[in-house]
N, C-alpha and C. Protein backbone atom coordinates (compact mmCIF):
# COMPACT_ATOMS: atom_id res chain seq x y z
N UNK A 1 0.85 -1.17 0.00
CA UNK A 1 0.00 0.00 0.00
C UNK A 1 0.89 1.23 0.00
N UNK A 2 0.70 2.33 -0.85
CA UNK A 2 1.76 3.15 -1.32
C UNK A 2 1.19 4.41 -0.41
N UNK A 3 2.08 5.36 0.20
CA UNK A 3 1.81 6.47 0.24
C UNK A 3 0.17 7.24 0.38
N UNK A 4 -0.20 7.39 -0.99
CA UNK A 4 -1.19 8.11 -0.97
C UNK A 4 -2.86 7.26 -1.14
N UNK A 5 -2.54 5.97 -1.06
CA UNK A 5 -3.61 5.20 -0.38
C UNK A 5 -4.35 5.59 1.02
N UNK A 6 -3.23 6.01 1.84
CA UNK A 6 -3.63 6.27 2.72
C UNK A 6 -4.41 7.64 3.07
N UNK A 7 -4.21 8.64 2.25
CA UNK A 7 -4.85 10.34 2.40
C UNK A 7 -6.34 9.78 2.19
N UNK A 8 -6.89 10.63 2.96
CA UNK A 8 -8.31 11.16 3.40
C UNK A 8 -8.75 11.57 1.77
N UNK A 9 -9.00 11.39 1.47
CA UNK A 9 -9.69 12.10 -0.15
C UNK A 9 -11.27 12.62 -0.27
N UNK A 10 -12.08 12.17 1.35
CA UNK A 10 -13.41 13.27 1.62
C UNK A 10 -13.30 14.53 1.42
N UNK A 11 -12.61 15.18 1.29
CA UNK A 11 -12.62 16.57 1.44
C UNK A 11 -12.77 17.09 0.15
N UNK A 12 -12.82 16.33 -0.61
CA UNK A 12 -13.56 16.91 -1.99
C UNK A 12 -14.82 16.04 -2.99
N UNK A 13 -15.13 15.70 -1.88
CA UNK A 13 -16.55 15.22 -2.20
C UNK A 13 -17.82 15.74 -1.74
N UNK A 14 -17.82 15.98 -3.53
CA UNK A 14 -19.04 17.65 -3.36
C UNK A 14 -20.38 16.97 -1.77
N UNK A 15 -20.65 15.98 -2.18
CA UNK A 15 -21.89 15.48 -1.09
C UNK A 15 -21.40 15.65 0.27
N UNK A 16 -20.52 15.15 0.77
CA UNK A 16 -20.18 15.54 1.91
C UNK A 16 -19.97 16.83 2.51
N UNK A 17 -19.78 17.88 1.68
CA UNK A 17 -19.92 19.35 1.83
C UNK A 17 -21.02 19.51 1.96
N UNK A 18 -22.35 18.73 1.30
CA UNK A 18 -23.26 19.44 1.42
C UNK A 18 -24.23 18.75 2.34
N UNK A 19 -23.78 17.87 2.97
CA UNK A 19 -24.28 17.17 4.12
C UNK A 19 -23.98 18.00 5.41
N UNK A 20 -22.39 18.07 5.13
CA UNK A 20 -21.94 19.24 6.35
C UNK A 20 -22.49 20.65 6.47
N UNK A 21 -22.70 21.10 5.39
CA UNK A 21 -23.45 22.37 5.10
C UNK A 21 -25.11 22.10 5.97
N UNK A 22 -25.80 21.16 5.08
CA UNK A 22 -27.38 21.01 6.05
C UNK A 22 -27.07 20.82 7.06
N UNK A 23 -26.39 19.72 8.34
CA UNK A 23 -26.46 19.67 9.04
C UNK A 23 -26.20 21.01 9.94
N UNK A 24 -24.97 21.94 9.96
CA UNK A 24 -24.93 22.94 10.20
C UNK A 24 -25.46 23.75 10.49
N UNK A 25 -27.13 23.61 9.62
CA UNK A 25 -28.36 24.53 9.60
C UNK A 25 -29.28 24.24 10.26
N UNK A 26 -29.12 23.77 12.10
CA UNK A 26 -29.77 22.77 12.69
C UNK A 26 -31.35 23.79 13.02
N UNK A 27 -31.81 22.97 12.60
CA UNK A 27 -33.30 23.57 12.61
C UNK A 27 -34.22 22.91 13.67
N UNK A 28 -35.07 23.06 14.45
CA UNK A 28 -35.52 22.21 15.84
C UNK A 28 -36.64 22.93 16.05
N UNK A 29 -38.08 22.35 16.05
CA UNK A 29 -39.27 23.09 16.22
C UNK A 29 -39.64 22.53 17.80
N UNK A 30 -40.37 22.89 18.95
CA UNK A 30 -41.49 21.73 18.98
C UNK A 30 -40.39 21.43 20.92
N UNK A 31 -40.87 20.78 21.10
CA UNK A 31 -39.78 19.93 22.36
C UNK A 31 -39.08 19.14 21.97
N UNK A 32 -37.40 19.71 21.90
CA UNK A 32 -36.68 18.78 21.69
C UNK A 32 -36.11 17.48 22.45
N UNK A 33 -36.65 17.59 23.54
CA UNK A 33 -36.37 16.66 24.68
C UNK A 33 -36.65 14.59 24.35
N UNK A 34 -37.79 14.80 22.98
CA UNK A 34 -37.96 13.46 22.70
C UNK A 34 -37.21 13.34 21.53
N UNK A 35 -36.42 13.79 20.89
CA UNK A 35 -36.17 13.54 19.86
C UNK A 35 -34.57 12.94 19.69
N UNK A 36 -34.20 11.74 18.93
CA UNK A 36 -33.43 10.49 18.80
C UNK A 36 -32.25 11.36 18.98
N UNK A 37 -31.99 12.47 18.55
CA UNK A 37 -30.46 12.90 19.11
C UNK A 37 -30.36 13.52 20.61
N UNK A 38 -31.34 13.37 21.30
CA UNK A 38 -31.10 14.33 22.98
C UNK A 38 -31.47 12.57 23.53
N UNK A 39 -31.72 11.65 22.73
CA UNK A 39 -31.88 10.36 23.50
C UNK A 39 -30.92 9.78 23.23
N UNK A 40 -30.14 9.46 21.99
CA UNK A 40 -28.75 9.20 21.89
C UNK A 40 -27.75 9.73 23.13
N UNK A 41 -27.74 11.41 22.96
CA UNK A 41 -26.55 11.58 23.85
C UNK A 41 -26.69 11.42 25.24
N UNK A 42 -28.22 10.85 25.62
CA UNK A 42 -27.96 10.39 27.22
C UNK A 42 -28.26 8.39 26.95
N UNK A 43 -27.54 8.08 25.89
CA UNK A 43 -27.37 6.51 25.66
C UNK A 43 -28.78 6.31 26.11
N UNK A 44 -30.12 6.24 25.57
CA UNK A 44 -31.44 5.29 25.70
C UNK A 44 -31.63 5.04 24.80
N UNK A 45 -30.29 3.88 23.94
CA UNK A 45 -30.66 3.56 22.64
C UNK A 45 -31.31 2.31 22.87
N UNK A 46 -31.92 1.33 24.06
CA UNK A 46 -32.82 1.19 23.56
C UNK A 46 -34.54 1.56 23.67
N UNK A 47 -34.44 2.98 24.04
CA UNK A 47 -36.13 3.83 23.79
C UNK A 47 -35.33 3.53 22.33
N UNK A 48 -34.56 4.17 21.73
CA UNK A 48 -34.30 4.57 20.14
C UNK A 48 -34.99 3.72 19.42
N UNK A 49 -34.23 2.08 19.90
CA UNK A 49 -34.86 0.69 18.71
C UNK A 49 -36.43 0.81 18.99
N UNK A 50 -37.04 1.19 20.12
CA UNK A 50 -38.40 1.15 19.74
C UNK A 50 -39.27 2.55 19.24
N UNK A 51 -38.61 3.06 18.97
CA UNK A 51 -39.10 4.82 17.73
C UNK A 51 -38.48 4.31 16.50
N UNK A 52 -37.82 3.50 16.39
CA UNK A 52 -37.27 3.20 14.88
C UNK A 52 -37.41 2.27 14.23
N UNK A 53 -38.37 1.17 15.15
CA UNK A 53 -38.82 -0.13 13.77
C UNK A 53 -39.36 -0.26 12.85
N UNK A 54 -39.66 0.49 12.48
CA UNK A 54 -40.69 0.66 10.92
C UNK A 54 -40.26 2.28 10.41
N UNK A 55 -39.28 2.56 10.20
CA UNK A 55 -39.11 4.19 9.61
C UNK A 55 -39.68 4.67 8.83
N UNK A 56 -40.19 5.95 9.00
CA UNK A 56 -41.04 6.33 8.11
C UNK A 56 -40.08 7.91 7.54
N UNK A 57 -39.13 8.16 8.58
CA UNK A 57 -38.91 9.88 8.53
C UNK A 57 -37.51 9.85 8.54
N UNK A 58 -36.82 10.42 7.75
CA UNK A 58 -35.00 10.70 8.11
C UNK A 58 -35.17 12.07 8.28
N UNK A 59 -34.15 12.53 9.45
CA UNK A 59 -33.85 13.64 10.02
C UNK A 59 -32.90 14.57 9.15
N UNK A 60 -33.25 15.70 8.64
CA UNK A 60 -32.37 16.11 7.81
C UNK A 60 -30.96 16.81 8.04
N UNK A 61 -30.93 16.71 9.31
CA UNK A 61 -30.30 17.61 10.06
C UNK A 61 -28.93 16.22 10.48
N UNK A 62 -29.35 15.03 10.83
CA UNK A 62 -28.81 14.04 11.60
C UNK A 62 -28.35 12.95 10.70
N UNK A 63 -29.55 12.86 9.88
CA UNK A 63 -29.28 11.22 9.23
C UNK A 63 -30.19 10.52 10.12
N UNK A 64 -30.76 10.28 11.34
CA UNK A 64 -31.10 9.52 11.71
C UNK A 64 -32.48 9.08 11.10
N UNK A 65 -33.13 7.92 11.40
CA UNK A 65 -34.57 7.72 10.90
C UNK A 65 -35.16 7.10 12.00
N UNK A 66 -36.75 7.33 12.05
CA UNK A 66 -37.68 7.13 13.05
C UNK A 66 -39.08 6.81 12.64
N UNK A 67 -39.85 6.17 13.21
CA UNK A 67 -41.33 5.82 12.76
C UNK A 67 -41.64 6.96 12.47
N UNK A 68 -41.67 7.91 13.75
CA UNK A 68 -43.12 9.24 13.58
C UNK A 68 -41.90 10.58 13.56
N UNK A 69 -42.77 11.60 12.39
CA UNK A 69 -41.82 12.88 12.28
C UNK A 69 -41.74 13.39 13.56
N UNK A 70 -42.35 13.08 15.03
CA UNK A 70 -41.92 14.21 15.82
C UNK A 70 -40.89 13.46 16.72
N UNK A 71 -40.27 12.62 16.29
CA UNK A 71 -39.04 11.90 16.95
C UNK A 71 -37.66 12.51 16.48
N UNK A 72 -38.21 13.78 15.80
CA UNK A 72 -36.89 13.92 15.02
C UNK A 72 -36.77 15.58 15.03
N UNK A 73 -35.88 16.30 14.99
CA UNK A 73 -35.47 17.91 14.74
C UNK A 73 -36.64 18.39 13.15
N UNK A 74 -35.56 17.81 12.04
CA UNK A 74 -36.21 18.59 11.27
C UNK A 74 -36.25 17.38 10.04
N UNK A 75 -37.74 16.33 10.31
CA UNK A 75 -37.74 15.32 9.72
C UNK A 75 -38.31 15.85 8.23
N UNK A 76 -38.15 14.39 7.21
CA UNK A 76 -38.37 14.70 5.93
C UNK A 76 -39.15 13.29 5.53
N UNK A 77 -40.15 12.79 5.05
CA UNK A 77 -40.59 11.46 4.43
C UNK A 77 -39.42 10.38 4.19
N UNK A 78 -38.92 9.35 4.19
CA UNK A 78 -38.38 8.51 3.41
C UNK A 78 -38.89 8.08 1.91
N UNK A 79 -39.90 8.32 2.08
CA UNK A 79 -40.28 7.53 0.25
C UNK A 79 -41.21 6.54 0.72
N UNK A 80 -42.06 6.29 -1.10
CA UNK A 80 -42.85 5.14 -0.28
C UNK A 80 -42.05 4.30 -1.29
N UNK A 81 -40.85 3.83 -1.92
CA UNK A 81 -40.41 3.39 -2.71
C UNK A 81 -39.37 1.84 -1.85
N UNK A 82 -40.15 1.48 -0.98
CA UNK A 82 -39.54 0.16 0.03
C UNK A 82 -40.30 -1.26 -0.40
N UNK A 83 -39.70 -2.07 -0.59
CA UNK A 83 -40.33 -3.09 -1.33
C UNK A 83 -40.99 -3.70 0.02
């Protein structure tokens, strides 16, 4: 393995800029107190597995996904495109 195998080469991948960019733009309506990232950072991942067995919503802000949009900051549909 040579040299430049090893460099980081994210840093110019337009998507990841623009992932870092949305997330950045943290948007939060509502009580954030239930929502999968204020339950993450006090570890009740498993409340999490039971808000997330059937996803319906990814967080645009997080990445994360959850059954119901108010589990989340600033949720978005998944699609109905799931076989």
């Amino acid at each position: 393995m040579g040299y430049y195998a090893c460099i980081d080469r994210s840093w110019n991948d337009p998507l990841r800029l623009a992932r870092k960019e949305n997330m950045s733009k943290h948007t939060c309506s509502g009580n954030h107190e239930g929502h999968l990232c204020v339950l993450a950072s006090k570890d009740q991942f498993e409340v999490i597995k039971g808000l997330a067995k059937q996803p319906e919503f990814i967080c645009f802000n997080c990445g994360r996904v959850a059954d119901e949009a108010k589990s989340l900051c600033n949720p978005m549909p998944l699609g109905t495109g799931r076989p």
